[in-house]
C-alpha atoms as a PDB file:
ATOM      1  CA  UNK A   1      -4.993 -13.015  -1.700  1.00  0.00           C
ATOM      2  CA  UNK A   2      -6.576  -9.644  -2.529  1.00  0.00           C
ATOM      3  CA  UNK A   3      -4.105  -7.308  -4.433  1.00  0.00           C
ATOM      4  CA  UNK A   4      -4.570  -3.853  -4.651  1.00  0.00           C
ATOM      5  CA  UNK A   5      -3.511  -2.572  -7.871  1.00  0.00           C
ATOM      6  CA  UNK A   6      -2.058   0.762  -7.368  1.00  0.00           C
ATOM      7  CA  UNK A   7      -3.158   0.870  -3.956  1.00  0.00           C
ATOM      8  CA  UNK A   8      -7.134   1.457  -3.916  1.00  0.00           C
ATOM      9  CA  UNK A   9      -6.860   3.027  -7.729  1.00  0.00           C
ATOM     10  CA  UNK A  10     -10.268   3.160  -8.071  1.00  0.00           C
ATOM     11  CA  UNK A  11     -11.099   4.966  -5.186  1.00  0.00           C
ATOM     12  CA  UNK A  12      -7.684   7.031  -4.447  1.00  0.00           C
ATOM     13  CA  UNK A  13      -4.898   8.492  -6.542  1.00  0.00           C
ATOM     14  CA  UNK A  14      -2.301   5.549  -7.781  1.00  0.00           C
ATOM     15  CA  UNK A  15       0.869   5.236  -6.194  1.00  0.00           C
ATOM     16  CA  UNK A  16       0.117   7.715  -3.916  1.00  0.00           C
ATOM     17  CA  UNK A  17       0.041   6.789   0.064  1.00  0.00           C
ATOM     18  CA  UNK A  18      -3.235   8.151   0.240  1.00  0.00           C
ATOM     19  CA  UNK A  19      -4.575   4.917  -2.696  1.00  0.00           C
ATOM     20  CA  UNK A  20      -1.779   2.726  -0.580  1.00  0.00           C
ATOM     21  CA  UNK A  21      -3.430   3.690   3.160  1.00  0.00           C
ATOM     22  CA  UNK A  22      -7.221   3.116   1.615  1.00  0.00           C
ATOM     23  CA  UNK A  23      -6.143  -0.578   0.036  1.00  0.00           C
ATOM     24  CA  UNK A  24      -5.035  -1.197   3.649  1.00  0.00           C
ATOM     25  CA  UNK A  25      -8.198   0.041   5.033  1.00  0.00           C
ATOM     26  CA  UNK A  26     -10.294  -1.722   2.382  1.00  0.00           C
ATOM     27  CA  UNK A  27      -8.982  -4.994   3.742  1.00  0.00           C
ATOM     28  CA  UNK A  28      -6.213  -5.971   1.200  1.00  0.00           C
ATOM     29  CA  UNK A  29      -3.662  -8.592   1.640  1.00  0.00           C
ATOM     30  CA  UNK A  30      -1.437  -6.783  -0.426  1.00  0.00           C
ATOM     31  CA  UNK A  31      -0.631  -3.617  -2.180  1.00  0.00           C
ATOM     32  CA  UNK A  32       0.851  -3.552  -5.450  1.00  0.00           C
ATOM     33  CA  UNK A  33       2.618  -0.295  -6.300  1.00  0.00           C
ATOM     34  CA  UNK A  34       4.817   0.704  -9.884  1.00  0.00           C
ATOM     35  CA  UNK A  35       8.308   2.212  -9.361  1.00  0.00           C
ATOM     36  CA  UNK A  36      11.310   3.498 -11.278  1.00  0.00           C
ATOM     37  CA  UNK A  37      14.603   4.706 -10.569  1.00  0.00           C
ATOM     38  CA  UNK A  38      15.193   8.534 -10.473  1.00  0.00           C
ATOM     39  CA  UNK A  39      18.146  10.558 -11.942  1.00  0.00           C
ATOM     40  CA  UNK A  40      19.826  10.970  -8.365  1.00  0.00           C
ATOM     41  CA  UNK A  41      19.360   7.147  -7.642  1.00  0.00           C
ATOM     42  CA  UNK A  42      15.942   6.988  -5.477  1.00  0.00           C
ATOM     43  CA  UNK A  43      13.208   4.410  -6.186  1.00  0.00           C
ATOM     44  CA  UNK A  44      10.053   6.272  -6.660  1.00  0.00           C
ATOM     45  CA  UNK A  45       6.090   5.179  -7.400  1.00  0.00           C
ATOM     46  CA  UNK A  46       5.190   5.956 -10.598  1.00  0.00           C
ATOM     47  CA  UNK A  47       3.930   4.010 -13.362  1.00  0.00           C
ATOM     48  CA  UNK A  48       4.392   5.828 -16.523  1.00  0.00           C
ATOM     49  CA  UNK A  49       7.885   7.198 -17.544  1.00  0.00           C
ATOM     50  CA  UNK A  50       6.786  10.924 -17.442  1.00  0.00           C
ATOM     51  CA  UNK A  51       4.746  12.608 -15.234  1.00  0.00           C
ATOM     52  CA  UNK A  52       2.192  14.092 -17.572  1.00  0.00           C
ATOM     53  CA  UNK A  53      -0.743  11.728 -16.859  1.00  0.00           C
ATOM     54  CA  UNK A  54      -0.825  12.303 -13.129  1.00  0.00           C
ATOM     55  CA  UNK A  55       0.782  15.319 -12.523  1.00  0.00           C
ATOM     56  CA  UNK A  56      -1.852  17.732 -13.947  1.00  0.00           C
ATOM     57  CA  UNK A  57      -0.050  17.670 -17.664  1.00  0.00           C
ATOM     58  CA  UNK A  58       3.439  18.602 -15.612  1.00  0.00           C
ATOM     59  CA  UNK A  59       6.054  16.665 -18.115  1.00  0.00           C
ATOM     60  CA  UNK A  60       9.224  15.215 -16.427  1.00  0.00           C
ATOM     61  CA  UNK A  61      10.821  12.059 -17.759  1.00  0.00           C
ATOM     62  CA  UNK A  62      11.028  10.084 -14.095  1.00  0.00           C
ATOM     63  CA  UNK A  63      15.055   9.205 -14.856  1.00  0.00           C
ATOM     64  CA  UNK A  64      16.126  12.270 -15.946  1.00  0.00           C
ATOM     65  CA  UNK A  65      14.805  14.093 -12.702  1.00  0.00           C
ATOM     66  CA  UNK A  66      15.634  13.948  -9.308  1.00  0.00           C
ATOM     67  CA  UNK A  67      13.533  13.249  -6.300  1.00  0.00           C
ATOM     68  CA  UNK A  68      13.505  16.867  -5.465  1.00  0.00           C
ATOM     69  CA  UNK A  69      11.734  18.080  -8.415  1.00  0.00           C
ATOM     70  CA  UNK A  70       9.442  14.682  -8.661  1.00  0.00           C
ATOM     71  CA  UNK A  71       8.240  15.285  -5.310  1.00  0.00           C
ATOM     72  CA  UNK A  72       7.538  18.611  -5.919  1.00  0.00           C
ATOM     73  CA  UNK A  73       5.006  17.691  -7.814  1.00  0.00           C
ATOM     74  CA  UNK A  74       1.180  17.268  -6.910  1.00  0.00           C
ATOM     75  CA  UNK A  75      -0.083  13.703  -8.257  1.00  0.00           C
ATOM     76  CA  UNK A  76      -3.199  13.570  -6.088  1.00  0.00           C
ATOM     77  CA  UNK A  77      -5.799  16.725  -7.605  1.00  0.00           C
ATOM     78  CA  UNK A  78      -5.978  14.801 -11.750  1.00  0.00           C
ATOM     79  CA  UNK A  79      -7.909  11.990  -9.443  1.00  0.00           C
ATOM     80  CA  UNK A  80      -9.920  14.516  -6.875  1.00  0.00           C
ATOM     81  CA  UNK A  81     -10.398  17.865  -5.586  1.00  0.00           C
ATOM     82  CA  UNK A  82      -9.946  16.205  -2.245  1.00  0.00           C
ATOM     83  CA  UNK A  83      -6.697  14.233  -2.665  1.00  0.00           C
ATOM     84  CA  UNK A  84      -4.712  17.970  -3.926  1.00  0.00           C
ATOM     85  CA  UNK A  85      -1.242  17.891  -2.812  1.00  0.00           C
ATOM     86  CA  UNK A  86      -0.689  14.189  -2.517  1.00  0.00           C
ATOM     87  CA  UNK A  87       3.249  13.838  -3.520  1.00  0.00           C
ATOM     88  CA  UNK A  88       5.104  10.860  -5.349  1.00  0.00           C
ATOM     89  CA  UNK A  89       6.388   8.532  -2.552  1.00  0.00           C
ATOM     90  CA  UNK A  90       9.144   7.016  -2.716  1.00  0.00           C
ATOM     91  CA  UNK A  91       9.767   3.025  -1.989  1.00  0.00           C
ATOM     92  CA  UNK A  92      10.768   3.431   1.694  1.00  0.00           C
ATOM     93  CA  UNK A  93       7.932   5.604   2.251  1.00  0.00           C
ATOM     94  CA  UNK A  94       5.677   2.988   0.795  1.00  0.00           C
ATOM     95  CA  UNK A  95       7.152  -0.293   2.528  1.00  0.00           C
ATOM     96  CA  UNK A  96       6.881   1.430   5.497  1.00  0.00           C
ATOM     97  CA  UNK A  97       2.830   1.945   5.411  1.00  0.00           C
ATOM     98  CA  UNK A  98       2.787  -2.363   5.086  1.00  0.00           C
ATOM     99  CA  UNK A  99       1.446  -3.813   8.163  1.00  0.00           C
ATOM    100  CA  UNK A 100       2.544  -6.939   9.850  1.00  0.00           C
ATOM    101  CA  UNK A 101       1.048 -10.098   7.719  1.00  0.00           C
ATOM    102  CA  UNK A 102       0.579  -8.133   4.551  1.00  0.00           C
ATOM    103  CA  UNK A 103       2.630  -7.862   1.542  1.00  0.00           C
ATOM    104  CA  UNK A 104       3.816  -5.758  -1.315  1.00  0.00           C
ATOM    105  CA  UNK A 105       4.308  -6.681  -4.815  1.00  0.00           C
ATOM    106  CA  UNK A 106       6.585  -3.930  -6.376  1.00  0.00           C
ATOM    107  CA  UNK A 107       6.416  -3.771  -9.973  1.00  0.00           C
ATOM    108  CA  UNK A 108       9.426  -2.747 -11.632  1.00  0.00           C
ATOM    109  CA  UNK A 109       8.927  -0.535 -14.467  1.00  0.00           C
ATOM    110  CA  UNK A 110      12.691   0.320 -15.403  1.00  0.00           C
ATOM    111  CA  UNK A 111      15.126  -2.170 -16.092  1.00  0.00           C
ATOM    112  CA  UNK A 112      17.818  -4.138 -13.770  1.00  0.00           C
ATOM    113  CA  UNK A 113      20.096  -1.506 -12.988  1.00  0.00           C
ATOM    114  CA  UNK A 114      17.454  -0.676 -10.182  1.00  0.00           C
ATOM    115  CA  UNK A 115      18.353  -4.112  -8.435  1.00  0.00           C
ATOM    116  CA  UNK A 116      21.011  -2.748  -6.401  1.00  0.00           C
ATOM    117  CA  UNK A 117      19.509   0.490  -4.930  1.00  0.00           C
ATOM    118  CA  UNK A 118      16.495  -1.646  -4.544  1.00  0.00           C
ATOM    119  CA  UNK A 119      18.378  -4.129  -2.183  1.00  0.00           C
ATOM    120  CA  UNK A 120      19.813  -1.220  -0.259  1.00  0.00           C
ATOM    121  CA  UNK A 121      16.188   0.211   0.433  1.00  0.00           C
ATOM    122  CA  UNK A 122      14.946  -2.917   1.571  1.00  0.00           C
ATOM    123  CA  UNK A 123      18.212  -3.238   3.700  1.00  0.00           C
ATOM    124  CA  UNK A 124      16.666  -0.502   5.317  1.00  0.00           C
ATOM    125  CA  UNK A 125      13.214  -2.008   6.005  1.00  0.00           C
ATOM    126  CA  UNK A 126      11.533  -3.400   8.777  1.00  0.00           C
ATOM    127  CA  UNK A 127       9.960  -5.848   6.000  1.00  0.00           C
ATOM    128  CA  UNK A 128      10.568  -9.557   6.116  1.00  0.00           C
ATOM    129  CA  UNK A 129      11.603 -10.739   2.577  1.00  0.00           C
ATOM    130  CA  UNK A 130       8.385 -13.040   2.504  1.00  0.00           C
ATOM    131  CA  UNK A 131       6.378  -9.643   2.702  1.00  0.00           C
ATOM    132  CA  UNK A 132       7.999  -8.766  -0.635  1.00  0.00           C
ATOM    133  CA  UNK A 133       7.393  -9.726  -4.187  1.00  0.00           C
ATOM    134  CA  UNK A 134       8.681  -8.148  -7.016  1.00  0.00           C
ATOM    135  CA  UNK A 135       7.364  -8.604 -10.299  1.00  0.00           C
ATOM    136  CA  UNK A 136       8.425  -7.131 -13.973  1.00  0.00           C
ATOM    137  CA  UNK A 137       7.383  -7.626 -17.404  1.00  0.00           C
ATOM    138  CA  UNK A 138      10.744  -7.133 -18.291  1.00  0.00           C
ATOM    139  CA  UNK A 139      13.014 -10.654 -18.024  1.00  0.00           C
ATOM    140  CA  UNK A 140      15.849  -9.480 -17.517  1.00  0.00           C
ATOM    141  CA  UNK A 141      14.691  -7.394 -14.499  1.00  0.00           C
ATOM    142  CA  UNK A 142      13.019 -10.788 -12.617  1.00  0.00           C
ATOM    143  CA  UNK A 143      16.166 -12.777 -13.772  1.00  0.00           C
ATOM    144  CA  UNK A 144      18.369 -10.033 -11.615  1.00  0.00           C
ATOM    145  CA  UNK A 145      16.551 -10.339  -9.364  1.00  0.00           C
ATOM    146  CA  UNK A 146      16.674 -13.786  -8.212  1.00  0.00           C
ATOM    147  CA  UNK A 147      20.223 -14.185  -9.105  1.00  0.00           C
ATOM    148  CA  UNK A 148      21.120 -10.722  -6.467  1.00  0.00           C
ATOM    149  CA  UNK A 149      18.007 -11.072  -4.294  1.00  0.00           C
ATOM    150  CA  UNK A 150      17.001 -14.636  -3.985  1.00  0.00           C
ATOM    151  CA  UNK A 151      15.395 -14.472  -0.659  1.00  0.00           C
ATOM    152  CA  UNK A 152      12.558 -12.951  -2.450  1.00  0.00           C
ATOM    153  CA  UNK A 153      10.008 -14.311  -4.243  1.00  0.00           C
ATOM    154  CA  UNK A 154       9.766 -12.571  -7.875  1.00  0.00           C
ATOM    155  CA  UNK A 155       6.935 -13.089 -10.274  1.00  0.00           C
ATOM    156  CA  UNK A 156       7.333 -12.647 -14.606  1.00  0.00           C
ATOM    157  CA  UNK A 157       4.207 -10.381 -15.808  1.00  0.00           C
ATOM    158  CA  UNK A 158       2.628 -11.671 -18.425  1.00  0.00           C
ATOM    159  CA  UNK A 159       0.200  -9.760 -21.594  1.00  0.00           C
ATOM    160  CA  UNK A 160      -1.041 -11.626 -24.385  1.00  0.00           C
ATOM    161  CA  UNK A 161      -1.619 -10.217 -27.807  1.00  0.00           C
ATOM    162  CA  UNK A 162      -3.775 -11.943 -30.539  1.00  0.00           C
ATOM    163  CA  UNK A 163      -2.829 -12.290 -34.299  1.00  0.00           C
ATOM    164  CA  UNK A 164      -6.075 -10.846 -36.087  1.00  0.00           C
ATOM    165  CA  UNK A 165      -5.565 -13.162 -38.937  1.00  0.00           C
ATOM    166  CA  UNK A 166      -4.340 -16.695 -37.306  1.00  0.00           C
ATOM    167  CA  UNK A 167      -6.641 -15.818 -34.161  1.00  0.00           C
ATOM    168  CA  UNK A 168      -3.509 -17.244 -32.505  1.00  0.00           C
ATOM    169  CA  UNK A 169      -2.241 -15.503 -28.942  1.00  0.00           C
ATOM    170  CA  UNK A 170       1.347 -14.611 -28.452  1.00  0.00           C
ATOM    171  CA  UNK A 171       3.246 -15.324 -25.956  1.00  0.00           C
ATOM    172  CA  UNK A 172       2.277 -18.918 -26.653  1.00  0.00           C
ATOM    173  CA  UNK A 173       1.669 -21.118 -23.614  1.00  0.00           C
ATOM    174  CA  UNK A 174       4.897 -23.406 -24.012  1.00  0.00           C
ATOM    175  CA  UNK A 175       7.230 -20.322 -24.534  1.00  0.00           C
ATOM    176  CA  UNK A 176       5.398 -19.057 -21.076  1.00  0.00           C
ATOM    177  CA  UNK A 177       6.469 -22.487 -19.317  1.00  0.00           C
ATOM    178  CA  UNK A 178       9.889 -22.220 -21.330  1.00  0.00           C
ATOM    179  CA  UNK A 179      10.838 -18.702 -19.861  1.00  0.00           C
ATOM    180  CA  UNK A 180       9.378 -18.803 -16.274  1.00  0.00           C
ATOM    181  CA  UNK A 181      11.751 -21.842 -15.814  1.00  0.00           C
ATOM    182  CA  UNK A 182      14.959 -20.096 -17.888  1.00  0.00           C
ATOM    183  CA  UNK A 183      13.908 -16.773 -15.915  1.00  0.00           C
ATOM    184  CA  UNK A 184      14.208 -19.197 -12.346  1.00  0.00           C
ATOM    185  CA  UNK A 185      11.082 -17.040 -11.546  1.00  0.00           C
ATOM    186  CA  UNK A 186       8.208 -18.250  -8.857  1.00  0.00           C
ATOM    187  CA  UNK A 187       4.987 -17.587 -10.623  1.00  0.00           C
ATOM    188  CA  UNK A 188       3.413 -16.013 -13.708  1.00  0.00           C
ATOM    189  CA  UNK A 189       1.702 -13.113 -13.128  1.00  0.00           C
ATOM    190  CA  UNK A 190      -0.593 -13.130 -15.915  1.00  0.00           C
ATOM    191  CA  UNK A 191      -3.286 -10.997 -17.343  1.00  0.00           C
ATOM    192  CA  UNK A 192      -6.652 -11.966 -16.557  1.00  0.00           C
ATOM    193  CA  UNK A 193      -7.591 -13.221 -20.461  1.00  0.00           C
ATOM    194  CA  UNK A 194     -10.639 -15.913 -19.788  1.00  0.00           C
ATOM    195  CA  UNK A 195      -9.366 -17.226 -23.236  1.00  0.00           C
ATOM    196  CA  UNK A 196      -5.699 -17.954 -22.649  1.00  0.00           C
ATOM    197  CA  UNK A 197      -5.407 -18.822 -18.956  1.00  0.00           C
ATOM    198  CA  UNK A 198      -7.390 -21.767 -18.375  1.00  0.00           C
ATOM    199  CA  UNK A 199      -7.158 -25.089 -16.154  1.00  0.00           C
ATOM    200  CA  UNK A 200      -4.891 -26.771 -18.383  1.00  0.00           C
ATOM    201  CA  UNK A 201      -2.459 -23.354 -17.975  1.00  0.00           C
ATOM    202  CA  UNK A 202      -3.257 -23.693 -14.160  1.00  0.00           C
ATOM    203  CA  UNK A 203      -2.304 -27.688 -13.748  1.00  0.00           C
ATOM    204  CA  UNK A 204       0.834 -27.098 -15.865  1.00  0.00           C
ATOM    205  CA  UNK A 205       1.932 -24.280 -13.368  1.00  0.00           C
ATOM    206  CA  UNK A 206       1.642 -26.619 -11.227  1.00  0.00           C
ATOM    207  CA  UNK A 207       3.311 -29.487 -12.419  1.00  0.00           C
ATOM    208  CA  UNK A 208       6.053 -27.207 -12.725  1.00  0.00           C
ATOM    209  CA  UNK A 209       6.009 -25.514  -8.837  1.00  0.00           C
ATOM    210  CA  UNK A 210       5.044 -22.326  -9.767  1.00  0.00           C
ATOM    211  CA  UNK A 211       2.665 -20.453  -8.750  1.00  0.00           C
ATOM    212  CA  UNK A 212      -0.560 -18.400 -10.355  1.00  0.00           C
ATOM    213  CA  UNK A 213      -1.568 -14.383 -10.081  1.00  0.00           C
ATOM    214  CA  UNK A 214      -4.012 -12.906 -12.385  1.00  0.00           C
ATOM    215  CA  UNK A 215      -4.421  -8.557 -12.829  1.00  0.00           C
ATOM    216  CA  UNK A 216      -6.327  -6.561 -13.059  1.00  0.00           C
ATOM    217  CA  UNK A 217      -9.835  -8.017 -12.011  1.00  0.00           C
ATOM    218  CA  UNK A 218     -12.284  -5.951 -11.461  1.00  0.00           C
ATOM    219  CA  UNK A 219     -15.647  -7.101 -12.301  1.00  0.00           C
ATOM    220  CA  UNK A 220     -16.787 -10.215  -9.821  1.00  0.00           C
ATOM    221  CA  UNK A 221     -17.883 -12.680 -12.203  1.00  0.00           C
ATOM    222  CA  UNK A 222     -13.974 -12.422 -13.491  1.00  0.00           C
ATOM    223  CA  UNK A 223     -13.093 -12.829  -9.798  1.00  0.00           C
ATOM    224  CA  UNK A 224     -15.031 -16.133  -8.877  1.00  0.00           C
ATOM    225  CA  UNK A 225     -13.592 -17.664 -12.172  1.00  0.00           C
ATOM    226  CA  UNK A 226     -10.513 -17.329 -11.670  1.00  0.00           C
ATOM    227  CA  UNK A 227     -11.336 -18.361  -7.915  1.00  0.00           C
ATOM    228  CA  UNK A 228     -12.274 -21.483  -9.003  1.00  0.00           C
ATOM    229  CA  UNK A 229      -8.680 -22.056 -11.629  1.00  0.00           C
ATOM    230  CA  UNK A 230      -7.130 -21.897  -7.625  1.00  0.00           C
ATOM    231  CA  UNK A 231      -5.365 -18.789  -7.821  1.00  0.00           C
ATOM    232  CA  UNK A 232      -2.921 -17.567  -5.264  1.00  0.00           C
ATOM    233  CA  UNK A 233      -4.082 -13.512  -5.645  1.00  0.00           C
ATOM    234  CA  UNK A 234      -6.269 -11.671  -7.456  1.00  0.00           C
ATOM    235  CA  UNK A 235      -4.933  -8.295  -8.309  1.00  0.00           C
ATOM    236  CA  UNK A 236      -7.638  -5.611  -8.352  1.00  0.00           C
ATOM    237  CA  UNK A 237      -8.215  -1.875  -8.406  1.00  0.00           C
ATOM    238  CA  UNK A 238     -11.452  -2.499  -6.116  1.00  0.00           C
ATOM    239  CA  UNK A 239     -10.152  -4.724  -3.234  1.00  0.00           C
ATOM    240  CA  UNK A 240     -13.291  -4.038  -0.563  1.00  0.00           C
ATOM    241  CA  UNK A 241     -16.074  -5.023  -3.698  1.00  0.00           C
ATOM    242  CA  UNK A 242     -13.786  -7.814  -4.877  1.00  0.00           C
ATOM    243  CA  UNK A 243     -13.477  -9.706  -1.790  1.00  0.00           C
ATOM    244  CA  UNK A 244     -17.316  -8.941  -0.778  1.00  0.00           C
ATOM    245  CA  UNK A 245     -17.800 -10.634  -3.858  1.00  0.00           C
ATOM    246  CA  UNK A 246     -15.519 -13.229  -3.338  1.00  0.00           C
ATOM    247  CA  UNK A 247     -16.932 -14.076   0.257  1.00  0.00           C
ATOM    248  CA  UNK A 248     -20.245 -14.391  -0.881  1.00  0.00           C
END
């Protein structure tokens, strides 16, 4: 599966309809969008905790405002002349641009109390839960998850760090096994580092039942490795050059 990180990020705004729309267009399987709980209790797409980066230096702290004043905002010109008044959309307004047969992966950025106005939103959509994925760095947020919402399928995100004097990366492999199974989670979502994630990573996934999603891929060579490791998406912020690649 194609993932487009942020919608079409490269192309369009992120986590703006407009990026969301053009992933769709680019032939995506999926769209993966960032979202956090606002003051007044909506679930909007953002991925930083202020607005500063993508609203043209504007600085609101996403849960101290409300939906009013976060909407009010323009996120689209920072990207492109042509994109000027794109707004910040909220979760419904997202799920409901997901065609039949595709999917969302909705990265949680705050923390678990966002669980229960999540389920309520996607109460409210015409979604099927194996169109939704929800994936967070945070544990405790993909352990709520499965424990209120275990229809869906929800994914731990993984970084990895190196120790500039042992060489060694952290999270270690065995602590990555260790917590996917404590977590009850479906997959690792991991970063795309050629020197941690490797077949051996790949067959113990496996062995396990879980399954395997790389970010953020953009260069092809990247792509058709971790092709070959049998991945089950590719997360990208180029989804049309990725796949062309990927076809070939």
């Amino acid at each position: 599966m194609i993932v487009a990180h942020r919608g079409a990020s490269d192309e369009a705004p992120e986590n703006t309809l407009a990026a969301f729309r053009l992933a769709w267009e680019r032939g995506a399987d999926a769209i993966e969008g960032d979202f956090y709980l606002t003051r007044d209790g909506h679930i909007v797409a953002i991925h930083d905790a202020t607005t500063k980066r993508t609203a043209g230096g504007i600085d609101l702290r996403v849960a101290d405002s409300t939906l009013a004043q976060l909407q009010a905002l323009d996120v689209g010109t920072w990207k492109a002349e042509r994109y000027r008044g794109e707004r910040m959309p909220t979760l419904a307004q997202v799920l409901a641009t997901v065609p039949a047969g595709k999917k969302i992966f909705i990265e949680i950025k705050c923390g678990p109390e966002i669980v229960p106005p999540l389920q309520t939103v996607l109460d409210h959509s015409a979604l099927a839960p194996d169109q939704i994925v929800v994936i967070a760095f945070q544990q405790s947020v993909v352990a709520e998850v499965k424990r209120q919402l275990p229809q869906l399928k929800a994914y731990w995100l993984v970084g990895y760090k190196q120790d500039e004097a042992t060489k060694a990366w952290t999270p270690a492999r065995e602590d990555v096994l260790r917590t996917l199974d404590r977590l009850g989670a479906d997959g690792l979502d991991t970063e795309g580092n050629r020197q941690v994630v490797d077949a051996s990573l790949v067959e113990q996934l496996r062995a396990g039942g879980k399954e395997f999603h790389v970010w953020t891929i953009d260069k092809p060579d990247d792509a058709r490795h971790f092709q070959q490791l049998g991945v089950d998406s590719i997360t990208t912020n180029r989804p049309a050059e990725i796949r062309a690649a990927l076809q070939k």
